[in-house]
Protein backbone atom coordinates (compact mmCIF):
# COMPACT_ATOMS: atom_id res chain seq x y z
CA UNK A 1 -54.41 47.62 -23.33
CA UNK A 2 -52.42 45.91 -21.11
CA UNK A 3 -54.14 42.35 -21.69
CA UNK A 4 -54.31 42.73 -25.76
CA UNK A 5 -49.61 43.52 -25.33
CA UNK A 6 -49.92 40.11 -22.98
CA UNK A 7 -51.73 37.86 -25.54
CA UNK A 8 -49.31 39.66 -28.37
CA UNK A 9 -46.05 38.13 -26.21
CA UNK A 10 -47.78 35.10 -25.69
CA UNK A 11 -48.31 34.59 -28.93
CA UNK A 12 -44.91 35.50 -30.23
CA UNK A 13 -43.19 33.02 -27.49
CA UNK A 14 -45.22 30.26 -28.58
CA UNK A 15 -44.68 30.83 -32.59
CA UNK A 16 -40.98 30.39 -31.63
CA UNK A 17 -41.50 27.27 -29.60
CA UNK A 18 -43.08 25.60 -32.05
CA UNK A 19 -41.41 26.99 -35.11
CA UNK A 20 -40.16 24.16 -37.24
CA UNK A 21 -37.09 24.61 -39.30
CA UNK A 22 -35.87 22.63 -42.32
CA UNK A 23 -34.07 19.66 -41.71
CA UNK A 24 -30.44 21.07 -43.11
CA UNK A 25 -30.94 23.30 -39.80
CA UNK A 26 -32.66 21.00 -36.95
CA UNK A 27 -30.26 18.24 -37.00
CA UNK A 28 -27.00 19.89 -36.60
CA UNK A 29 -28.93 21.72 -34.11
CA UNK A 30 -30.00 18.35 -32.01
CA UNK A 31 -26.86 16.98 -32.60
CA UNK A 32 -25.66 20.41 -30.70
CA UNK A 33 -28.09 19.59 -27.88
CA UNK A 34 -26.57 15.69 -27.97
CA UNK A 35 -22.90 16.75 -27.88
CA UNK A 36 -23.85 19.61 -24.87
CA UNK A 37 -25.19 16.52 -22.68
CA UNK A 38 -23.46 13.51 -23.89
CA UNK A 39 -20.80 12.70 -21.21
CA UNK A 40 -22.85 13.85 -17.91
CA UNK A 41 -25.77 11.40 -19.04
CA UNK A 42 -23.17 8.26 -19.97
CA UNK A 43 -20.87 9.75 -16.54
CA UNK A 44 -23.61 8.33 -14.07
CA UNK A 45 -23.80 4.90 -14.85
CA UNK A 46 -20.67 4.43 -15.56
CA UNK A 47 -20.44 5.91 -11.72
CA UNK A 48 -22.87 3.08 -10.64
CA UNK A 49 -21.58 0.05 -12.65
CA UNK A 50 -18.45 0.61 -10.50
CA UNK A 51 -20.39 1.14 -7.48
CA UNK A 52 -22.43 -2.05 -7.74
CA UNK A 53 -19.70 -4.20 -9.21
CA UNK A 54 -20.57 -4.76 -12.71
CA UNK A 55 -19.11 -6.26 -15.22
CA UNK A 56 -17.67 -4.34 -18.65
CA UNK A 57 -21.01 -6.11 -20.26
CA UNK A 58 -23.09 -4.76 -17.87
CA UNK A 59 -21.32 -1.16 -18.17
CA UNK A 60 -21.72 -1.31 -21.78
CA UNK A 61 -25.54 -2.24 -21.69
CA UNK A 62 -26.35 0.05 -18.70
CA UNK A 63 -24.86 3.00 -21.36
CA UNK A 64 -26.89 2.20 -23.98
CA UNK A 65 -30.31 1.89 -22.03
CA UNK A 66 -29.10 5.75 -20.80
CA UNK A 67 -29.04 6.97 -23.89
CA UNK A 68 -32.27 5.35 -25.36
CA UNK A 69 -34.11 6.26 -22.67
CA UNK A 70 -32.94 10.04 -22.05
CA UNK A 71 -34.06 10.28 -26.20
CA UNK A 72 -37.27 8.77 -25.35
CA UNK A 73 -37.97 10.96 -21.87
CA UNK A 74 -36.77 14.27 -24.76
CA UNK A 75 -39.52 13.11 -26.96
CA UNK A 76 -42.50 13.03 -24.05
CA UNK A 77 -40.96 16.74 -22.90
CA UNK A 78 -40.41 18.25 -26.49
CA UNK A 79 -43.72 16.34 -27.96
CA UNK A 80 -46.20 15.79 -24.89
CA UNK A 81 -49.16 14.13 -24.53
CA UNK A 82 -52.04 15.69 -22.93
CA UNK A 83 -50.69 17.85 -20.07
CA UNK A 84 -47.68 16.24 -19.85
CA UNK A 85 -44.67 17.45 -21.34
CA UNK A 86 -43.36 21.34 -21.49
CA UNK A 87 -43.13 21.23 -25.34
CA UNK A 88 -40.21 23.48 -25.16
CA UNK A 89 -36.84 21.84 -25.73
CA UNK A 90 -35.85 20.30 -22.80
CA UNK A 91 -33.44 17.59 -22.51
CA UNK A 92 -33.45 15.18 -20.59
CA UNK A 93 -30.88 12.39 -19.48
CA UNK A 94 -29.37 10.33 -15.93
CA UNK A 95 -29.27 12.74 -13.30
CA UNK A 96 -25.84 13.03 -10.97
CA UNK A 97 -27.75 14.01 -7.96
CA UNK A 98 -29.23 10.42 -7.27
CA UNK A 99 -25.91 9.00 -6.80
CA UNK A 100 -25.25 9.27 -3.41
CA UNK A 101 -29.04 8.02 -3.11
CA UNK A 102 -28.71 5.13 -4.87
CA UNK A 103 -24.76 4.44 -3.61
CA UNK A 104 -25.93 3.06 -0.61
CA UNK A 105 -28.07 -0.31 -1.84
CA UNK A 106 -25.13 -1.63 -3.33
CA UNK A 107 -25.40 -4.79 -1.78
CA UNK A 108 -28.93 -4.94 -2.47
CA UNK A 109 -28.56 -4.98 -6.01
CA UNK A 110 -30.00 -2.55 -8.94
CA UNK A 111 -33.32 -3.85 -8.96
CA UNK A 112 -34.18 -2.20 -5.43
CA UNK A 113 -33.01 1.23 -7.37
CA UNK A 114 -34.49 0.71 -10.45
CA UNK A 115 -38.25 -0.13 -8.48
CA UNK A 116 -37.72 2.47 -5.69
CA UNK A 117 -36.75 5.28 -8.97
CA UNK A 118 -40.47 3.84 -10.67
CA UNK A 119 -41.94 5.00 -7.59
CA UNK A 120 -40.38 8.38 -7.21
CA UNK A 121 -41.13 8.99 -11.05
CA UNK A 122 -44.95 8.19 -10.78
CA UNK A 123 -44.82 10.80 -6.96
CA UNK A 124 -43.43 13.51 -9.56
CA UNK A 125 -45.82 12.84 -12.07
CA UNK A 126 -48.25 13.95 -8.83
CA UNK A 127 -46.19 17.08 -7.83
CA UNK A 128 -46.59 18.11 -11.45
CA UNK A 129 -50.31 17.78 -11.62
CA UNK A 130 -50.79 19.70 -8.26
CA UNK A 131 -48.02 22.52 -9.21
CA UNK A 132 -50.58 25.08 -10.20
CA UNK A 133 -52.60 25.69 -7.05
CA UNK A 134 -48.89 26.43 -5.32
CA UNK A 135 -47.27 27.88 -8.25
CA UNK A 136 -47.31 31.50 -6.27
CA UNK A 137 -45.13 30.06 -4.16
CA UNK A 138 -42.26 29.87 -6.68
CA UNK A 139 -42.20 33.62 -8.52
CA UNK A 140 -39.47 34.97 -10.13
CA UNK A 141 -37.13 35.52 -6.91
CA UNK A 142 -37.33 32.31 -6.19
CA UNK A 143 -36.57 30.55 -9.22
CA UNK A 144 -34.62 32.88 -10.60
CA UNK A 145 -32.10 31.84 -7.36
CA UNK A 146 -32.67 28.39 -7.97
CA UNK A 147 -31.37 29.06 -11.78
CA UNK A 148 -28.43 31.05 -10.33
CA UNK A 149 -27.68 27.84 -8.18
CA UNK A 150 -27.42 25.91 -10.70
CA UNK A 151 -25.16 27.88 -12.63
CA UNK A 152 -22.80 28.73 -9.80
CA UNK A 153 -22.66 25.20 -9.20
CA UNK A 154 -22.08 23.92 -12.42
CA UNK A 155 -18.88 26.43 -13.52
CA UNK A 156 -16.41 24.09 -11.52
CA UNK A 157 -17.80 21.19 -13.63
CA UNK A 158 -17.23 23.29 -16.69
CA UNK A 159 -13.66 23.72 -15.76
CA UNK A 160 -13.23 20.06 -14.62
CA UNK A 161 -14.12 19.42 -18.38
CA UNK A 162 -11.89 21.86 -19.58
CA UNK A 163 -8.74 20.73 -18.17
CA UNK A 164 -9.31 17.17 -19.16
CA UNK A 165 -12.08 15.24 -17.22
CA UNK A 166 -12.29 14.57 -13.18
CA UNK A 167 -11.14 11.63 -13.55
CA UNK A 168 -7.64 13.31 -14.50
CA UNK A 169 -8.09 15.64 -11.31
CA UNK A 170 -8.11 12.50 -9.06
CA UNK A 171 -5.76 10.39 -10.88
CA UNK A 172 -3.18 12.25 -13.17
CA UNK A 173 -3.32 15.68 -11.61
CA UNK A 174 -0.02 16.35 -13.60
CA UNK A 175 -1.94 15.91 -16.77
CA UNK A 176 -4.97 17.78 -15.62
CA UNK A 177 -4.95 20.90 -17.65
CA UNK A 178 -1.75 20.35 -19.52
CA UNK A 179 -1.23 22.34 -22.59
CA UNK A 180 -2.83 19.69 -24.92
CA UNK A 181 -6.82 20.15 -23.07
CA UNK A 182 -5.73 23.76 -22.70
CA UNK A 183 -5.33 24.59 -26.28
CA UNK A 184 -8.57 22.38 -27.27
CA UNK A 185 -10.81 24.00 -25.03
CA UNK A 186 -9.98 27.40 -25.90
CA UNK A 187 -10.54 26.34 -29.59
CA UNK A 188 -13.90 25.23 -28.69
CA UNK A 189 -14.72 28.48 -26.74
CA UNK A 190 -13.21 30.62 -28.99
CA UNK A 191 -14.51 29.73 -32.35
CA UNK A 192 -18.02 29.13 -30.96
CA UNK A 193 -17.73 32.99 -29.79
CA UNK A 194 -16.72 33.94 -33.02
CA UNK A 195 -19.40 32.15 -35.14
CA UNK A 196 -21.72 33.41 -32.57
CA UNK A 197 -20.82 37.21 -32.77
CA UNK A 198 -20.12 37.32 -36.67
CA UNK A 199 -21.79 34.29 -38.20
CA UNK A 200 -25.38 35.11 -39.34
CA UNK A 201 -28.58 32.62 -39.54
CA UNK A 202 -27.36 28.99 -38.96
CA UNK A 203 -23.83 29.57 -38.43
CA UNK A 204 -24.56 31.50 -35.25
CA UNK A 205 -27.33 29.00 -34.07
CA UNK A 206 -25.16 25.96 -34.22
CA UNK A 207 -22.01 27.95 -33.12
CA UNK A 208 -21.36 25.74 -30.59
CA UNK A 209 -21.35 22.84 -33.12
CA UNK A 210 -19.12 24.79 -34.78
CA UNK A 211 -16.54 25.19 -32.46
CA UNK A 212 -16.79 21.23 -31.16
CA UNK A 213 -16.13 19.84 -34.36
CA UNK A 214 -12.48 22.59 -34.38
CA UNK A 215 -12.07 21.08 -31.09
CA UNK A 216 -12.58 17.72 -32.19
CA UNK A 217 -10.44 18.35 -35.58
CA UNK A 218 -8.01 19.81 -32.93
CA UNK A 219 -8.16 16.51 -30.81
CA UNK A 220 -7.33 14.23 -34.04
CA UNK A 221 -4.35 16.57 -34.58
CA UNK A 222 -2.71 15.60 -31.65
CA UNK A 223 -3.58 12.18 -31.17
CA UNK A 224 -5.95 12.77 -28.45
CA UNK A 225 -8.99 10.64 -29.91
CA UNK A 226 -9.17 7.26 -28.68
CA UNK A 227 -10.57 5.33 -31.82
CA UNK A 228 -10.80 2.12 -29.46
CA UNK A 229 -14.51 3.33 -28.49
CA UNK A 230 -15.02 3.64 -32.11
CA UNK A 231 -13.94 0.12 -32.80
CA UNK A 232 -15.47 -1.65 -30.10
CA UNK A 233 -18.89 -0.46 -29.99
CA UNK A 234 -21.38 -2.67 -31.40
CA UNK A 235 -23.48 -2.23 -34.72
CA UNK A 236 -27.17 -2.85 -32.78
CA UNK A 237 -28.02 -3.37 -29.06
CA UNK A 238 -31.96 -3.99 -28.45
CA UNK A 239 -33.65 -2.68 -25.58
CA UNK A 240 -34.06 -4.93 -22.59
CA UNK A 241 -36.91 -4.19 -20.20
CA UNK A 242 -36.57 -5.40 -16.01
CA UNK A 243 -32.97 -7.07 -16.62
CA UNK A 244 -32.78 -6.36 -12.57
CA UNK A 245 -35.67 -7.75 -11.85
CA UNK A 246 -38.59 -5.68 -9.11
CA UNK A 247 -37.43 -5.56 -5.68
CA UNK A 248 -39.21 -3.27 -2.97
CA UNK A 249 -36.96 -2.14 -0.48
CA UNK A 250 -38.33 0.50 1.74
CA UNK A 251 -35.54 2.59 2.63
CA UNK A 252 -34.72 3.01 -1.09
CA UNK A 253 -38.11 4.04 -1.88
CA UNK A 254 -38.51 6.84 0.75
CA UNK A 255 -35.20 8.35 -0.62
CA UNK A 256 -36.22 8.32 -4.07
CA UNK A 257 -39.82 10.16 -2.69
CA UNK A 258 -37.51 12.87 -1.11
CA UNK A 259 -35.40 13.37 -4.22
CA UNK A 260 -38.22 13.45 -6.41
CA UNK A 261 -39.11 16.98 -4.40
CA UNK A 262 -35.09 18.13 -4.79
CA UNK A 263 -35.52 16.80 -9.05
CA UNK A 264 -38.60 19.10 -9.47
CA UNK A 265 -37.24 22.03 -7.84
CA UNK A 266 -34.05 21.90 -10.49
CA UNK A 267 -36.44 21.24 -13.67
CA UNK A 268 -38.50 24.38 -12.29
CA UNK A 269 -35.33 25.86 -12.46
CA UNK A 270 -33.82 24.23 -16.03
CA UNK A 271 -37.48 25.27 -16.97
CA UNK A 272 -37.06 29.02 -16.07
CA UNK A 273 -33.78 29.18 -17.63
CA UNK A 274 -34.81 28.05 -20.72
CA UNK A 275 -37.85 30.75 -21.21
CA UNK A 276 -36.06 33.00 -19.95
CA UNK A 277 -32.53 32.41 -21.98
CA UNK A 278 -34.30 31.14 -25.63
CA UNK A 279 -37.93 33.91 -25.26
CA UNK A 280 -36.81 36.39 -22.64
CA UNK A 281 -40.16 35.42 -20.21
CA UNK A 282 -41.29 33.78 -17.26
CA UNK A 283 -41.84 29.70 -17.97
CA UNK A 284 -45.66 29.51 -18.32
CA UNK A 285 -48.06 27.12 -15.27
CA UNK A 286 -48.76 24.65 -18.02
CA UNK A 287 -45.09 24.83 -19.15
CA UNK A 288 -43.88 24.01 -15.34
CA UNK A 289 -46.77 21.43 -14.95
CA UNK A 290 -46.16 20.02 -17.71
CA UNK A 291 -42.43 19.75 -17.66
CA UNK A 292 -42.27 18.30 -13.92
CA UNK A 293 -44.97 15.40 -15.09
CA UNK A 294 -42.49 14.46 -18.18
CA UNK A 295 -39.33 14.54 -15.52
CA UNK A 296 -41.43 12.13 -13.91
CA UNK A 297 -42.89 9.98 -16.42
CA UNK A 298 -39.10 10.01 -17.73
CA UNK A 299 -37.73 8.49 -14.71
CA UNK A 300 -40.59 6.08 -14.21
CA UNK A 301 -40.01 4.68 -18.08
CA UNK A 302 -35.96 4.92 -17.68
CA UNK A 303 -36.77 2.16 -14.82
CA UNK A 304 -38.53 0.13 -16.27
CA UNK A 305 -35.84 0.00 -19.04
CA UNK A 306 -32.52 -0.26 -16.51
CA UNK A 307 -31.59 3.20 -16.84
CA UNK A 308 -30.50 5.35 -13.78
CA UNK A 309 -33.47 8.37 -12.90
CA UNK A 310 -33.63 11.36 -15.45
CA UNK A 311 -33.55 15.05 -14.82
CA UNK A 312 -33.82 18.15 -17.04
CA UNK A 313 -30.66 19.05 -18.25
CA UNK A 314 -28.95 22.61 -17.54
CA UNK A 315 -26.24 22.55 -19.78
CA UNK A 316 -28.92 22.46 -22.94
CA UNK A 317 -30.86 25.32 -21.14
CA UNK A 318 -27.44 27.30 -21.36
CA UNK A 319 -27.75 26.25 -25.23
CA UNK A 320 -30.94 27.55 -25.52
CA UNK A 321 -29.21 31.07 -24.01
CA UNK A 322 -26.52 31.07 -26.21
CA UNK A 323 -27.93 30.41 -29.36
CA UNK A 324 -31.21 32.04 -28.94
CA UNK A 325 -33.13 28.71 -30.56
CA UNK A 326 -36.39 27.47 -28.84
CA UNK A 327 -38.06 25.52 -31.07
CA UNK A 328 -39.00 22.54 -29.23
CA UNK A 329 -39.12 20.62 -32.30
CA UNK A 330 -34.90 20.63 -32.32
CA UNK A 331 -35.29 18.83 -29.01
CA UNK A 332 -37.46 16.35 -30.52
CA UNK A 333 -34.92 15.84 -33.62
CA UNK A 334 -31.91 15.29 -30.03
CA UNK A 335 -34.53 13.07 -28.56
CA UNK A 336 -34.49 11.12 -31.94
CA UNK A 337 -30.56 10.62 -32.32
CA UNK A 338 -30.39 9.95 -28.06
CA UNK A 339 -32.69 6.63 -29.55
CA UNK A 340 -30.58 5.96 -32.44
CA UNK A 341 -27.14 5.99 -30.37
CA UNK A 342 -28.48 3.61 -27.82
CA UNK A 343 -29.81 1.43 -30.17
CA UNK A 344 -27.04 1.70 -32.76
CA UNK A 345 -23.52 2.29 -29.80
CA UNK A 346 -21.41 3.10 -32.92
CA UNK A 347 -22.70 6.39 -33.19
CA UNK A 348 -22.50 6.92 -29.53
CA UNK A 349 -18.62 5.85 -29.83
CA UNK A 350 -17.44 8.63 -32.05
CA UNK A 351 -18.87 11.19 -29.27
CA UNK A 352 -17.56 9.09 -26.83
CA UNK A 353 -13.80 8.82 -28.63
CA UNK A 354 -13.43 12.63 -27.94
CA UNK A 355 -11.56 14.02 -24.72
CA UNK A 356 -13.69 15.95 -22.87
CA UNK A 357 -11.72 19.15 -23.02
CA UNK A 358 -13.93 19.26 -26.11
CA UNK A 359 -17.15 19.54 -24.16
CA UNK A 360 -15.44 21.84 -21.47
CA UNK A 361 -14.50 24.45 -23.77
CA UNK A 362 -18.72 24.63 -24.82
CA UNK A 363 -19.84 23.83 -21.13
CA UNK A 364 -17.71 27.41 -20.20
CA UNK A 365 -19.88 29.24 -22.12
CA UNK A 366 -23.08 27.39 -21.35
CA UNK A 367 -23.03 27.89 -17.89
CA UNK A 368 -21.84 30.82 -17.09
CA UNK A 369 -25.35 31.79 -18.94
CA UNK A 370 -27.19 29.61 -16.80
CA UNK A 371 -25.64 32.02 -14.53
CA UNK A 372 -27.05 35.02 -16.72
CA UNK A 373 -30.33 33.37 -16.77
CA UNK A 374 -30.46 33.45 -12.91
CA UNK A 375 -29.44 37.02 -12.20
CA UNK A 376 -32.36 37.79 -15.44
CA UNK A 377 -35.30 36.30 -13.22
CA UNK A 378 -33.76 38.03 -10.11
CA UNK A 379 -33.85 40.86 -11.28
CA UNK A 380 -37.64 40.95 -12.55
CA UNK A 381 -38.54 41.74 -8.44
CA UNK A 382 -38.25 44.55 -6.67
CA UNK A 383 -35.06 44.88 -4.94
CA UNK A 384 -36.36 46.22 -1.77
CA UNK A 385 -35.25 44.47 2.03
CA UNK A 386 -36.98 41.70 1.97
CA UNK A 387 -36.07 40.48 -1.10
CA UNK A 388 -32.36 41.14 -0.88
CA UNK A 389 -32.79 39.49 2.32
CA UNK A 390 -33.91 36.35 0.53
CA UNK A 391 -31.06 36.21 -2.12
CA UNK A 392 -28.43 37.32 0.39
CA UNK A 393 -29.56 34.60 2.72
CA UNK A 394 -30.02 31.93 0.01
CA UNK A 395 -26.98 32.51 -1.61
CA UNK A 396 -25.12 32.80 1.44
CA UNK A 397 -25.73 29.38 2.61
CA UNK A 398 -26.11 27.86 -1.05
CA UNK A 399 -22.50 28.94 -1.93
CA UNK A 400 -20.92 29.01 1.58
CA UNK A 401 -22.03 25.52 1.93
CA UNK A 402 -20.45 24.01 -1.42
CA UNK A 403 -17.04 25.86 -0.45
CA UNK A 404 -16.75 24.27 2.59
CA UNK A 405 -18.64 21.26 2.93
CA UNK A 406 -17.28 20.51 6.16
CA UNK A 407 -19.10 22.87 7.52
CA UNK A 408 -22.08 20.32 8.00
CA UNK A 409 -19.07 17.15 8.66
CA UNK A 410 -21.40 16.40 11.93
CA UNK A 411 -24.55 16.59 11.11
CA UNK A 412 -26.84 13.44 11.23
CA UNK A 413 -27.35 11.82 7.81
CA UNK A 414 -30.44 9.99 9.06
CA UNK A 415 -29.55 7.68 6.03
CA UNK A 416 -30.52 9.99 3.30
CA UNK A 417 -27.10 11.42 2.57
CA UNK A 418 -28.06 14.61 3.78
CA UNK A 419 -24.60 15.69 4.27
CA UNK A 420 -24.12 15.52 0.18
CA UNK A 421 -27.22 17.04 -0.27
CA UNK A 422 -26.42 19.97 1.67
CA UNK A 423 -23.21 20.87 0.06
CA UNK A 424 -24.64 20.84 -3.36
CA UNK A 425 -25.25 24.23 -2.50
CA UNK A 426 -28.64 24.54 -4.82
CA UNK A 427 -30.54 22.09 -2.48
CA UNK A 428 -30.00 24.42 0.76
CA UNK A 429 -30.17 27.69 -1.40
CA UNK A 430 -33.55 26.75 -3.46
CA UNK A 431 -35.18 25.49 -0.03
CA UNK A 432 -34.48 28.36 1.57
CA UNK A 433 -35.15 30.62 -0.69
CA UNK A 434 -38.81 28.81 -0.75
CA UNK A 435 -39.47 28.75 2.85
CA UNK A 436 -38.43 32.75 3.52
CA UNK A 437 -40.41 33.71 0.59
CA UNK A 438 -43.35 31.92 1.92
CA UNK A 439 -43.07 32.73 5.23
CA UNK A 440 -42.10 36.60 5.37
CA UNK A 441 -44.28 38.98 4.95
CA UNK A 442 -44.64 41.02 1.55
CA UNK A 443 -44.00 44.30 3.54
């Protein structure tokens, strides 16, 4: 009895994942999932151009390659080939945790990050194939803190967007927040909520579509669209494989090895969520496997093309939540427009033209059910000491350690900015979490 009710869910989950709706519905869909990740994949190497001293060419082009190749690594998760690729609808684009990894070879030039990141990709790829002979060592406690990590640490970043951008923070905090980013984030947040809760079929799957473009429309009301990234984006930029040329720097390499371990534990996580949020169940071992190898493959191609390493994207899984959509074949149809913006920037300027109190008043809501997601997993164990020993523990240093990051101020970096790492708060949380699980006993 029991094994016919688990081939019935099994079943059901993987109709939805690879239910294919009419194209009226899948693209404004994608171009939901594009507009949820837009500015944190064009955000990092616009981080790095400045870092390693490049010129507004160089920005541009180092853009463009981001988005082509975060469409292309989308395609290999949402399509697969083989066993590789999750073939739910995952997206994927330039990860912000291998900044301070890649900070560092400045003076070396891009090409040492760019091999180094080829290297890490393929050492993913490897994780990925070997996940399912340790996959008991990640059940639903564990990720399901790893997925609350993420969440947690994600709501300031919702809020940063929501008041205007960080870059307002640092340099205009008088403008941070002002009424204008108040009014069109709430906009966003509310009419999304309301197409949600009272719109029916389409309306409430692309709510948060919905309430972007009122944000937007909001936006042009005041005159807070800057039509100058419209008008100075080019018509067509090609693809340009190994503009940095290959060069094999050792230190780079090991820390792209070690984040390659930190990348997988987050997709596990992004993975979870998205099951979890989009077909309320654990994420399959093929699904994991499959999804780790793509993260990989994705950041192995993304170098070879001059585009910074790729990650699974959390904000999208939050989409997933929200809207209740899992059909990997909208990811495919984001995957699709991620290729046409990079190869055609004027489509990535009108995205780009908006403030990103636009995104912030979406990312709110996105997170805060990544957040949801988390405590969902948690709560499929058994609350007894050991486990709440585990979450209090995990959470305890995962949170108390991104509040005050100067707790670790002297510790050794040992040239892997272990420091950073450790205040991200889901680094020491998931590892934790891992080791204590594995390591205390079940009674």
């Amino acid at each position: 009895m029991a094994r016919k009710t688990k081939t019935k869910t099994k079943t059901k989950s993987s109709g939805a994942t690879n239910k294919k709706l009419p194209l009226g519905q899948s693209i404004p869909l994608g171009i939901q999932h594009v507009l949820a990740m837009f500015a944190g994949n064009i955000t990092v190497p616009i981080i790095i151009a400045g870092i390693f001293g490049q010129t507004p060419e160089e920005k541009i082009f180092l853009i463009q390659m981001s988005l082509f190749v975060a469409g292309v690594a989308t395609i290999i998760q949402t399509v697969g080939y083989g066993k590789i690729g999750s073939r739910l609808p995952i997206i994927q684009g330039t990860s912000f945790a291998f900044i301070p990894v890649m900070a560092p070879f400045a003076k070396v030039g891009l090409g040492a990050v760019f091999t180094a990141a080829f290297i890490g990709g393929i050492f993913q790829m490897w994780i990925g194939k070997i996940l399912k002979p340790i996959r008991h060592l990640f059940p639903p406690l564990v990720t399901g803190i790893v997925v609350l990590m993420i969440g947690v640490s994600l709501l300031k970043v919702g809020f940063m967007y929501a008041g205007g951008g960080g870059w307002l923070l640092n340099n205009k905090p008088e403008v941070f927040g002002n009424s204008n980013h108040l009014i069109i984030s709430f906009t966003v947040l509310i009419v999304a909520l309301w197409a949600n809760l009272k719109g029916k079929g389409m309306v409430s799957s692309a709510s948060i579509l919905i309430g972007m473009v009122a944000g937007y429309i909001v936006a042009m009301m005041m005159g807070m669209v800057n039509y100058g990234k419209i008008a100075g984006a080019d018509w067509f930029a090609f693809p340009m494989p190994l503009q940095y040329g290959i060069d094999f720097v050792p230190g780079a390499i090991i820390l792209m090895l070690f984040m390659a371990v930190v990348t997988t534990i987050e997709t596990i996580g992004d993975i979870s969520a998205t099951t979890m949020g989009g077909a309320n169940r654990e994420a399959t071992d093929k699904e994991l496997s499959g999804g780790i190898m793509a993260d990989g493959l994705g950041t192995a191609f993304g170098s070879l093309f001059n585009a910074m390493p790729n990650t699974s994207y959390s904000q999208n899984a939050g989409l997933v939540a929200f809207t209740g959509v899992i059909s990997r074949h909208v990811g495919t149809i984001a995957g699709v427009i991620l290729i046409l913006m990079g190869l055609f920037p004027k489509l990535g300027g009108i995205i780009a033209a908006m403030p990103e109190s636009v995104i912030g008043g979406a990312a709110i809501i996105m997170f805060g059910l990544i957040t949801s997601a988390g405590i969902k997993l948690v709560a499929q164990s058994e609350m007894n000491q050991r486990n709440l020993l585990i979450l209090g523990l995990s959470l305890s240093f995962g949170i108390g350690m991104s509040l005050l990051p100067q707790f670790v101020a002297h510790i050794p970096d040992f040239g892997i900015s272990l420091k950073l790492l450790l205040t991200t708060g889901l680094i020491p949380a998931g590892m934790l979490a891992f080791v204590l699980n594995a390591t205390l006993s079940k009674k």
